[in-house]
PDB file of N, CA and C in Angstrom:
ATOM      1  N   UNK A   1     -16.669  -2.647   3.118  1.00  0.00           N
ATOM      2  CA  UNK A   1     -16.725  -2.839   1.676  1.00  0.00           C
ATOM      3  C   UNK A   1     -16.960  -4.320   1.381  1.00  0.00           C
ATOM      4  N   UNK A   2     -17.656  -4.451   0.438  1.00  0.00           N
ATOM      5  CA  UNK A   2     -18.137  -6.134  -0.029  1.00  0.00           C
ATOM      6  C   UNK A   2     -16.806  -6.312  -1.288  1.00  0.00           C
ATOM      7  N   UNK A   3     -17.228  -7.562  -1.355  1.00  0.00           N
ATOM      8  CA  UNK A   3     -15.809  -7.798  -2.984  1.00  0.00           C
ATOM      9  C   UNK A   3     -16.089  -7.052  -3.974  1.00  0.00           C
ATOM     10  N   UNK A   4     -17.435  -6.655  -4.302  1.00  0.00           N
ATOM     11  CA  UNK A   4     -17.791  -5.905  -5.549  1.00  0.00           C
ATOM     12  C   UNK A   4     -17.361  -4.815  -5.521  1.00  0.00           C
ATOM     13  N   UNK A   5     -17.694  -4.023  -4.411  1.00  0.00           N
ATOM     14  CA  UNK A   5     -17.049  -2.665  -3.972  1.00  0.00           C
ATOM     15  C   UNK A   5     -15.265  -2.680  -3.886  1.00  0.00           C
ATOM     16  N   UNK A   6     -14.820  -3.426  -3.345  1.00  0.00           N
ATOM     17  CA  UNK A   6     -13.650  -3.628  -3.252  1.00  0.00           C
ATOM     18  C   UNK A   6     -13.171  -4.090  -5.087  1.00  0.00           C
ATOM     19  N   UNK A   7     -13.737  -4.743  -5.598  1.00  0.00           N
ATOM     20  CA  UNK A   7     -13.090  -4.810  -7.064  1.00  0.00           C
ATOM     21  C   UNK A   7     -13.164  -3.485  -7.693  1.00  0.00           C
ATOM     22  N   UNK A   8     -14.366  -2.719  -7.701  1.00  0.00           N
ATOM     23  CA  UNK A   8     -14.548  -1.643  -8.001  1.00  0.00           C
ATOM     24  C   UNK A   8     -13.756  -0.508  -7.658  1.00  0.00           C
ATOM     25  N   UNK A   9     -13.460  -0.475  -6.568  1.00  0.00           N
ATOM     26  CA  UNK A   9     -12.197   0.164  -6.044  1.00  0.00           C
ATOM     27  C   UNK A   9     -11.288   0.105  -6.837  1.00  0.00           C
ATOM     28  N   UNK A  10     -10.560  -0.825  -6.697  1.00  0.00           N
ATOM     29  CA  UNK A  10      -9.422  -2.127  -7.258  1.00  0.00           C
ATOM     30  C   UNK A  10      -9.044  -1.178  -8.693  1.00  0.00           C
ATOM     31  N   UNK A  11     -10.269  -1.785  -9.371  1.00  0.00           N
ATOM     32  CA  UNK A  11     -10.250  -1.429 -11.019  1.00  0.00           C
ATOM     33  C   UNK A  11     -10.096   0.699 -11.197  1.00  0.00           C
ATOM     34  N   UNK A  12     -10.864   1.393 -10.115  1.00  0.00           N
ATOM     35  CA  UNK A  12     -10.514   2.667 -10.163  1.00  0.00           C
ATOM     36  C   UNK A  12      -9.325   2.768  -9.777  1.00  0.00           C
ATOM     37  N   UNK A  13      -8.630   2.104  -9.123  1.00  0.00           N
ATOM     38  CA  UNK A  13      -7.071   2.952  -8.730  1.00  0.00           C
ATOM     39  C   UNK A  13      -6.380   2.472  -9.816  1.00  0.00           C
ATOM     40  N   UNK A  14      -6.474   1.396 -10.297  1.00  0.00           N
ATOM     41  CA  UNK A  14      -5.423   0.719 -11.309  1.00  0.00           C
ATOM     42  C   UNK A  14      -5.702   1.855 -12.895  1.00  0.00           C
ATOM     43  N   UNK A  15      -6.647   2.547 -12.929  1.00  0.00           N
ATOM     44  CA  UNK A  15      -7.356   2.966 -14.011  1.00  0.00           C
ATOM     45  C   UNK A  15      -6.666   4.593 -13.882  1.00  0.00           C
ATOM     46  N   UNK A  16      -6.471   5.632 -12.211  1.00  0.00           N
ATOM     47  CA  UNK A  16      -5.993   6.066 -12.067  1.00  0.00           C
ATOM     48  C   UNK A  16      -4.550   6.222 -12.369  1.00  0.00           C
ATOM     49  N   UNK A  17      -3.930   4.984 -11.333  1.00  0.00           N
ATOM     50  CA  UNK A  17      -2.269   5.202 -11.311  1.00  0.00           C
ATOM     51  C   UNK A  17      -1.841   5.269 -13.009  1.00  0.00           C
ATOM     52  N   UNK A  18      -2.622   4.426 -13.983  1.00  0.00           N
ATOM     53  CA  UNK A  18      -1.861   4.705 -15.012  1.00  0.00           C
ATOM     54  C   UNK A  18      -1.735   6.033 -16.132  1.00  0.00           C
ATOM     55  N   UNK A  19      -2.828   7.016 -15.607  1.00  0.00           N
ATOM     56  CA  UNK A  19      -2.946   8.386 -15.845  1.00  0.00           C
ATOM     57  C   UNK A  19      -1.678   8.856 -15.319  1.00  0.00           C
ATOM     58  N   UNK A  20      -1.039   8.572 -14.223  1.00  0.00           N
ATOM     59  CA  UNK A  20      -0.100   9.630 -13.675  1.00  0.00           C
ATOM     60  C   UNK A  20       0.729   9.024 -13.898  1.00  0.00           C
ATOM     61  N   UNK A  21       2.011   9.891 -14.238  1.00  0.00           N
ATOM     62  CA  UNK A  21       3.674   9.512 -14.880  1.00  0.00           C
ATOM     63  C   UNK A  21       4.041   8.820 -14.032  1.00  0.00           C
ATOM     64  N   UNK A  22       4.787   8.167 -14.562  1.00  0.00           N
ATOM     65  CA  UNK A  22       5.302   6.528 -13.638  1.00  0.00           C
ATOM     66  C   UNK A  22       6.160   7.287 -12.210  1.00  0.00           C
ATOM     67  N   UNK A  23       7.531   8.381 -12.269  1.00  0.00           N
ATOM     68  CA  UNK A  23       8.181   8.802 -11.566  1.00  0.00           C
ATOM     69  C   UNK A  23       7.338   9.550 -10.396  1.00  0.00           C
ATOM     70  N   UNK A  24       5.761   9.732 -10.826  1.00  0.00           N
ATOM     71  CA  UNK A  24       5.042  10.065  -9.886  1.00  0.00           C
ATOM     72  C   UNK A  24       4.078   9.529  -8.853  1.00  0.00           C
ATOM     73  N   UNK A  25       4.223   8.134  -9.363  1.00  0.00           N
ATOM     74  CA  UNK A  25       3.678   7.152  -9.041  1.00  0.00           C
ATOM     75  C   UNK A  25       3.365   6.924  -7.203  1.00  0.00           C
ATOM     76  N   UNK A  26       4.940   6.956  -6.620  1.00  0.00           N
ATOM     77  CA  UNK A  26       5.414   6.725  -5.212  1.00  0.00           C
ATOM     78  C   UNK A  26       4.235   8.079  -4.518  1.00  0.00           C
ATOM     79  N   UNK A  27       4.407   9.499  -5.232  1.00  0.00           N
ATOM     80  CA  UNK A  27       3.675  10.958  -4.431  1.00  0.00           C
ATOM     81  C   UNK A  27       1.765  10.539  -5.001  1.00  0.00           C
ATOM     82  N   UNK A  28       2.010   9.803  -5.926  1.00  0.00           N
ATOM     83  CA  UNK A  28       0.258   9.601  -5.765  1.00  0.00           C
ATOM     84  C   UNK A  28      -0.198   8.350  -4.631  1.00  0.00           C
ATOM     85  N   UNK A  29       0.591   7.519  -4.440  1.00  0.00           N
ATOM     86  CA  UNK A  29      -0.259   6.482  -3.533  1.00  0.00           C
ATOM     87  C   UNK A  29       0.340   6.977  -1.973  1.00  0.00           C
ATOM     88  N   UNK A  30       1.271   7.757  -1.642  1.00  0.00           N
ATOM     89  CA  UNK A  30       1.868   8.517  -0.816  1.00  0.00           C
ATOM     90  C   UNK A  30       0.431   9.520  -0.120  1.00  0.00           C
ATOM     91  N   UNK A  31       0.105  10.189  -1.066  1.00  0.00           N
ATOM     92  CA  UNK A  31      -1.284  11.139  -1.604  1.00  0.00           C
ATOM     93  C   UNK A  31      -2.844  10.541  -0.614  1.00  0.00           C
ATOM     94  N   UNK A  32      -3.208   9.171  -1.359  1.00  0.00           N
ATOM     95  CA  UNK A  32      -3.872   8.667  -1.111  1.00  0.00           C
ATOM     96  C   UNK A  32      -3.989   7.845   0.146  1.00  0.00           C
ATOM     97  N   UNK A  33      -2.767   7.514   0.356  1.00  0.00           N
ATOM     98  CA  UNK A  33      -2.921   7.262   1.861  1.00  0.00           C
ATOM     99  C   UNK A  33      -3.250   7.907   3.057  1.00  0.00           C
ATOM    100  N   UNK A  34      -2.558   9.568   2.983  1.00  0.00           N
ATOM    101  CA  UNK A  34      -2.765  10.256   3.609  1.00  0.00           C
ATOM    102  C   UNK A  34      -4.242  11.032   3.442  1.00  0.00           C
ATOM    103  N   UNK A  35      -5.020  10.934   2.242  1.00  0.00           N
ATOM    104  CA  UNK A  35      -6.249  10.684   2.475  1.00  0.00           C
ATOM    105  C   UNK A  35      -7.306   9.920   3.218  1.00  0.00           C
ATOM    106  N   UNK A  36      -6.807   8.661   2.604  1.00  0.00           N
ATOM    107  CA  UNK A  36      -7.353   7.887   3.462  1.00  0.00           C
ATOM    108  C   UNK A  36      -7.480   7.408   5.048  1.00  0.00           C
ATOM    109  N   UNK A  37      -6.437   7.866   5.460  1.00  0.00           N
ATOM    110  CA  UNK A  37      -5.880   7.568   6.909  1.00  0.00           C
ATOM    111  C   UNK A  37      -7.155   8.805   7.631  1.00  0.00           C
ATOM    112  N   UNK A  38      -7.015  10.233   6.906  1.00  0.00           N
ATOM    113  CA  UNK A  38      -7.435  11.245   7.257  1.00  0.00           C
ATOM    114  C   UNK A  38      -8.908  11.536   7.532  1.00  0.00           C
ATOM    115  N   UNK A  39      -9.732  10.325   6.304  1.00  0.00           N
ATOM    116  CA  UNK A  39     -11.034  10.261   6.322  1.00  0.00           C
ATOM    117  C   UNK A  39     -11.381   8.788   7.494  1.00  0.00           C
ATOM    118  N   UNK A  40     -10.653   8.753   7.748  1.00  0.00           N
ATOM    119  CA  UNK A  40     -10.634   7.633   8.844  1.00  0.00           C
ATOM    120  C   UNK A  40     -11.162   8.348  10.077  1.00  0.00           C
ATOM    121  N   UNK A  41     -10.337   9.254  10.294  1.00  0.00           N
ATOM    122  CA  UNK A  41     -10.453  10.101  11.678  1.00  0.00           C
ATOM    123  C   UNK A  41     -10.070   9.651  12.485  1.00  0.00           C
ATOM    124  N   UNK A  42      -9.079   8.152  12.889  1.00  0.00           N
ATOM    125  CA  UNK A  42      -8.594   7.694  14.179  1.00  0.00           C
ATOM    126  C   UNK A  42      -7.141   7.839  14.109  1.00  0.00           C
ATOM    127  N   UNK A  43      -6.544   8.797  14.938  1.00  0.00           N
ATOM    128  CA  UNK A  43      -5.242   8.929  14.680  1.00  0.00           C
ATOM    129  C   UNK A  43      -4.683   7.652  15.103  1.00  0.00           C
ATOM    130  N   UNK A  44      -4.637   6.598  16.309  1.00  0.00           N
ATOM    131  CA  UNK A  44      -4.162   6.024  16.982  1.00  0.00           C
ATOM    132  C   UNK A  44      -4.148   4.931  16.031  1.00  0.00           C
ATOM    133  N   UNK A  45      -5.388   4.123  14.993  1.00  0.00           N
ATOM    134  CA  UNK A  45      -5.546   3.428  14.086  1.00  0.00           C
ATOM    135  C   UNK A  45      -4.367   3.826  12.789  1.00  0.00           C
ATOM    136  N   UNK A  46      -4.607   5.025  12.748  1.00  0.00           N
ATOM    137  CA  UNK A  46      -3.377   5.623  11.768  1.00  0.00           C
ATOM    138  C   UNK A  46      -1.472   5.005  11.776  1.00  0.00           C
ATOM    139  N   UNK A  47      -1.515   5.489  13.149  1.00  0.00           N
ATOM    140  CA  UNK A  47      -0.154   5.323  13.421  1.00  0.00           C
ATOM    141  C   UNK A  47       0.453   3.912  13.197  1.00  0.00           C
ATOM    142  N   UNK A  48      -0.715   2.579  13.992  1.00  0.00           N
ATOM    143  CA  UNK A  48      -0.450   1.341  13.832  1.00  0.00           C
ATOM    144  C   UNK A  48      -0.673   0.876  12.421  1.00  0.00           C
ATOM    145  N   UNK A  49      -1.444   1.588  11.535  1.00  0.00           N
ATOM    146  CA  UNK A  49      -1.632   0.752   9.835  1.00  0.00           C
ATOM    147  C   UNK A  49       0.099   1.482   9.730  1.00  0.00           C
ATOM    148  N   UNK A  50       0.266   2.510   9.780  1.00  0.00           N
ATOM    149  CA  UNK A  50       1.592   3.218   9.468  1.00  0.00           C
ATOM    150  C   UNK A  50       2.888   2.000   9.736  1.00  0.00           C
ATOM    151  N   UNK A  51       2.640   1.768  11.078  1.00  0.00           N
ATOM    152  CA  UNK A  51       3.331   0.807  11.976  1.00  0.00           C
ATOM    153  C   UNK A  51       3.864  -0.471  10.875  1.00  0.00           C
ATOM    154  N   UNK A  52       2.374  -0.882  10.861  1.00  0.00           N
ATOM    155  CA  UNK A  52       2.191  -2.340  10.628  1.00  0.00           C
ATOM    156  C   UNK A  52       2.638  -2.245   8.804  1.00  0.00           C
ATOM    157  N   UNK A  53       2.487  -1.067   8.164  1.00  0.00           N
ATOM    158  CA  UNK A  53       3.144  -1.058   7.303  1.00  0.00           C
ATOM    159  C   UNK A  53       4.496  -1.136   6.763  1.00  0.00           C
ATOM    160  N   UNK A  54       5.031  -0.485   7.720  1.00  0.00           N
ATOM    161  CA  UNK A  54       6.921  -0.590   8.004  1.00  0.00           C
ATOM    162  C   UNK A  54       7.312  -1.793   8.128  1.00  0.00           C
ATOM    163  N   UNK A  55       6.686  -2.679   8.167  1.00  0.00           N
ATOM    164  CA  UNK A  55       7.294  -3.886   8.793  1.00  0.00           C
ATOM    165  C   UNK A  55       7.131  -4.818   7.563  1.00  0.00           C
ATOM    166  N   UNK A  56       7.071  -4.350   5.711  1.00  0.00           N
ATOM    167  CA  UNK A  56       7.459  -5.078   4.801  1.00  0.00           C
ATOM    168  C   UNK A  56       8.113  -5.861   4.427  1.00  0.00           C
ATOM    169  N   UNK A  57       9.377  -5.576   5.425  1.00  0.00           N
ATOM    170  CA  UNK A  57      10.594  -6.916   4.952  1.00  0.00           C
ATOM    171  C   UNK A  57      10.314  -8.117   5.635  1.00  0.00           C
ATOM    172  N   UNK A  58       9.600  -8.124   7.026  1.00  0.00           N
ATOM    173  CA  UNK A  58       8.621  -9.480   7.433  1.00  0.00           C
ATOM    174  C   UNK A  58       7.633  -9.901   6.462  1.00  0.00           C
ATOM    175  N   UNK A  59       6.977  -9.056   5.651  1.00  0.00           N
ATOM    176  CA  UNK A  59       6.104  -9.738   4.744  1.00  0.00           C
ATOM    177  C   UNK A  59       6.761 -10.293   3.395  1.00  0.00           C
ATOM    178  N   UNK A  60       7.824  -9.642   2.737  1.00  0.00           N
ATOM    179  CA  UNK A  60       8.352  -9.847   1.500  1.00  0.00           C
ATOM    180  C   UNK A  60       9.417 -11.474   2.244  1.00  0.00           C
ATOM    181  N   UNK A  61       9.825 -11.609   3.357  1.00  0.00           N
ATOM    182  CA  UNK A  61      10.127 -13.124   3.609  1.00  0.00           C
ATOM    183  C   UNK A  61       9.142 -14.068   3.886  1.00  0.00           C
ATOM    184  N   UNK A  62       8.233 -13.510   4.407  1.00  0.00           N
ATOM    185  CA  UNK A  62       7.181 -14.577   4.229  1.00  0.00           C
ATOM    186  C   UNK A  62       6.245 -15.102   2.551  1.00  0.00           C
ATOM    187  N   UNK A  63       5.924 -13.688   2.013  1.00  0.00           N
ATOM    188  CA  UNK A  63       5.820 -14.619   0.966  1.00  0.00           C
ATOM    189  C   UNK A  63       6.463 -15.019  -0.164  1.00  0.00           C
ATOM    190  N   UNK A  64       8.057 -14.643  -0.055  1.00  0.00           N
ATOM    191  CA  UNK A  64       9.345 -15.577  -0.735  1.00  0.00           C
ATOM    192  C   UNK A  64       9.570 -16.298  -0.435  1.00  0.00           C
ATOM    193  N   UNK A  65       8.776 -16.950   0.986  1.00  0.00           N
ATOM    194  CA  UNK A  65       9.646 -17.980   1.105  1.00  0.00           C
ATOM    195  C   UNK A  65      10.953 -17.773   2.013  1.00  0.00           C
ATOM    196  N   UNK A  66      11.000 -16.446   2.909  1.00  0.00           N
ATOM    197  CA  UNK A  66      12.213 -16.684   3.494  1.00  0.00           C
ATOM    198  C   UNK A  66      13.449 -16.618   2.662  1.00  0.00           C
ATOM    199  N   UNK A  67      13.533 -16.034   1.539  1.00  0.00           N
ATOM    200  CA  UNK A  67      14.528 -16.676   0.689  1.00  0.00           C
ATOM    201  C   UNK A  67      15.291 -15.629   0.841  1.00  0.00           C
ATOM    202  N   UNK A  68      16.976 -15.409   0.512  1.00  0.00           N
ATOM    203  CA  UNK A  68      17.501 -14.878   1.053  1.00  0.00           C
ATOM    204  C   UNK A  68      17.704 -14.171  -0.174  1.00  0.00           C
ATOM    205  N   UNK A  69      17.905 -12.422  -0.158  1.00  0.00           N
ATOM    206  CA  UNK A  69      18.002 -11.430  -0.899  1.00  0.00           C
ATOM    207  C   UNK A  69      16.295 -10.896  -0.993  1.00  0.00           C
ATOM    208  N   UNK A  70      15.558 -11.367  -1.170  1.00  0.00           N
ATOM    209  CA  UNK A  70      14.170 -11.225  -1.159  1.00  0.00           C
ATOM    210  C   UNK A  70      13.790 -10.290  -0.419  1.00  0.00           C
ATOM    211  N   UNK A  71      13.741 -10.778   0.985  1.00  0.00           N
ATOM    212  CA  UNK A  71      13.379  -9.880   1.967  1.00  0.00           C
ATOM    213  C   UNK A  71      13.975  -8.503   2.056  1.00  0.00           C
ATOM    214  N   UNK A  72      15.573  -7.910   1.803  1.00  0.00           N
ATOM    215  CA  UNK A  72      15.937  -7.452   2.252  1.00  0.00           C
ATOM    216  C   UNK A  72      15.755  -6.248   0.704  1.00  0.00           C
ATOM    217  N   UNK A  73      15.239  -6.507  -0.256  1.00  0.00           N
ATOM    218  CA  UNK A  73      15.129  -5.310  -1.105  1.00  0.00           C
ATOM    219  C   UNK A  73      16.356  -5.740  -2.728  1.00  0.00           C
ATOM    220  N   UNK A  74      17.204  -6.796  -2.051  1.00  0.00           N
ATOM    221  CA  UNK A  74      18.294  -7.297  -2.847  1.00  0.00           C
ATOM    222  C   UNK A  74      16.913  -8.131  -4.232  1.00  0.00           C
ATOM    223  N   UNK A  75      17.732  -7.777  -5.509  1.00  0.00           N
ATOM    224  CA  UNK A  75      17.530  -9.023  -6.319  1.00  0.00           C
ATOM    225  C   UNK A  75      18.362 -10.035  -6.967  1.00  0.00           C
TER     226      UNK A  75
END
C-alpha cells in the first residue's frame, strides 16, 4: 500500500467504526482482524503479528515515556 492508499484506508475505517455502537466497537476491529490475518493466508505470519501484538504494555512504556501507571493499563 502507498500513503494514499493507506490514508484511504485510514479515512474508510474511521468512517466505518463510527457507524457501529461504541460497546461494539472491541467485536468489529476483533472482526477485521480476523479478516485480515485470513486474507493473508500465512498462518505462521498470523501467529507472530498476534504475538507481536500482545506485547502492548512494551509499547504503551515506550511511548509514555516509561512512566509509571502508563504501561500497565493504570491511569
Amino acid at each position: 500500500m502507498n500513503a494514499r492508499e493507506l490514508d484511504q484506508a485510514y479515512v474508510l475505517l474511521s468512517q466505518t467504526i463510527t457507524r457501529v455502537a461504541p460497546e461494539r466497537h472491541e467485536l468489529f476491529l476483533a472482526r477485521l482482524v480476523l479478516l485480515l490475518l485470513a486474507s493473508h493466508g500465512d498462518a505462521e505470519a498470523a501467529a507472530r503479528a498476534i504475538r507481536d501484538a500482545g506485547e502492548i504494555s512494551a509499547v504503551a512504556a515506550t511511548v509514555a515515556g516509561a512512566q509509571p501507571g502508563l504501561s500497565d493499563g493504570a491511569a
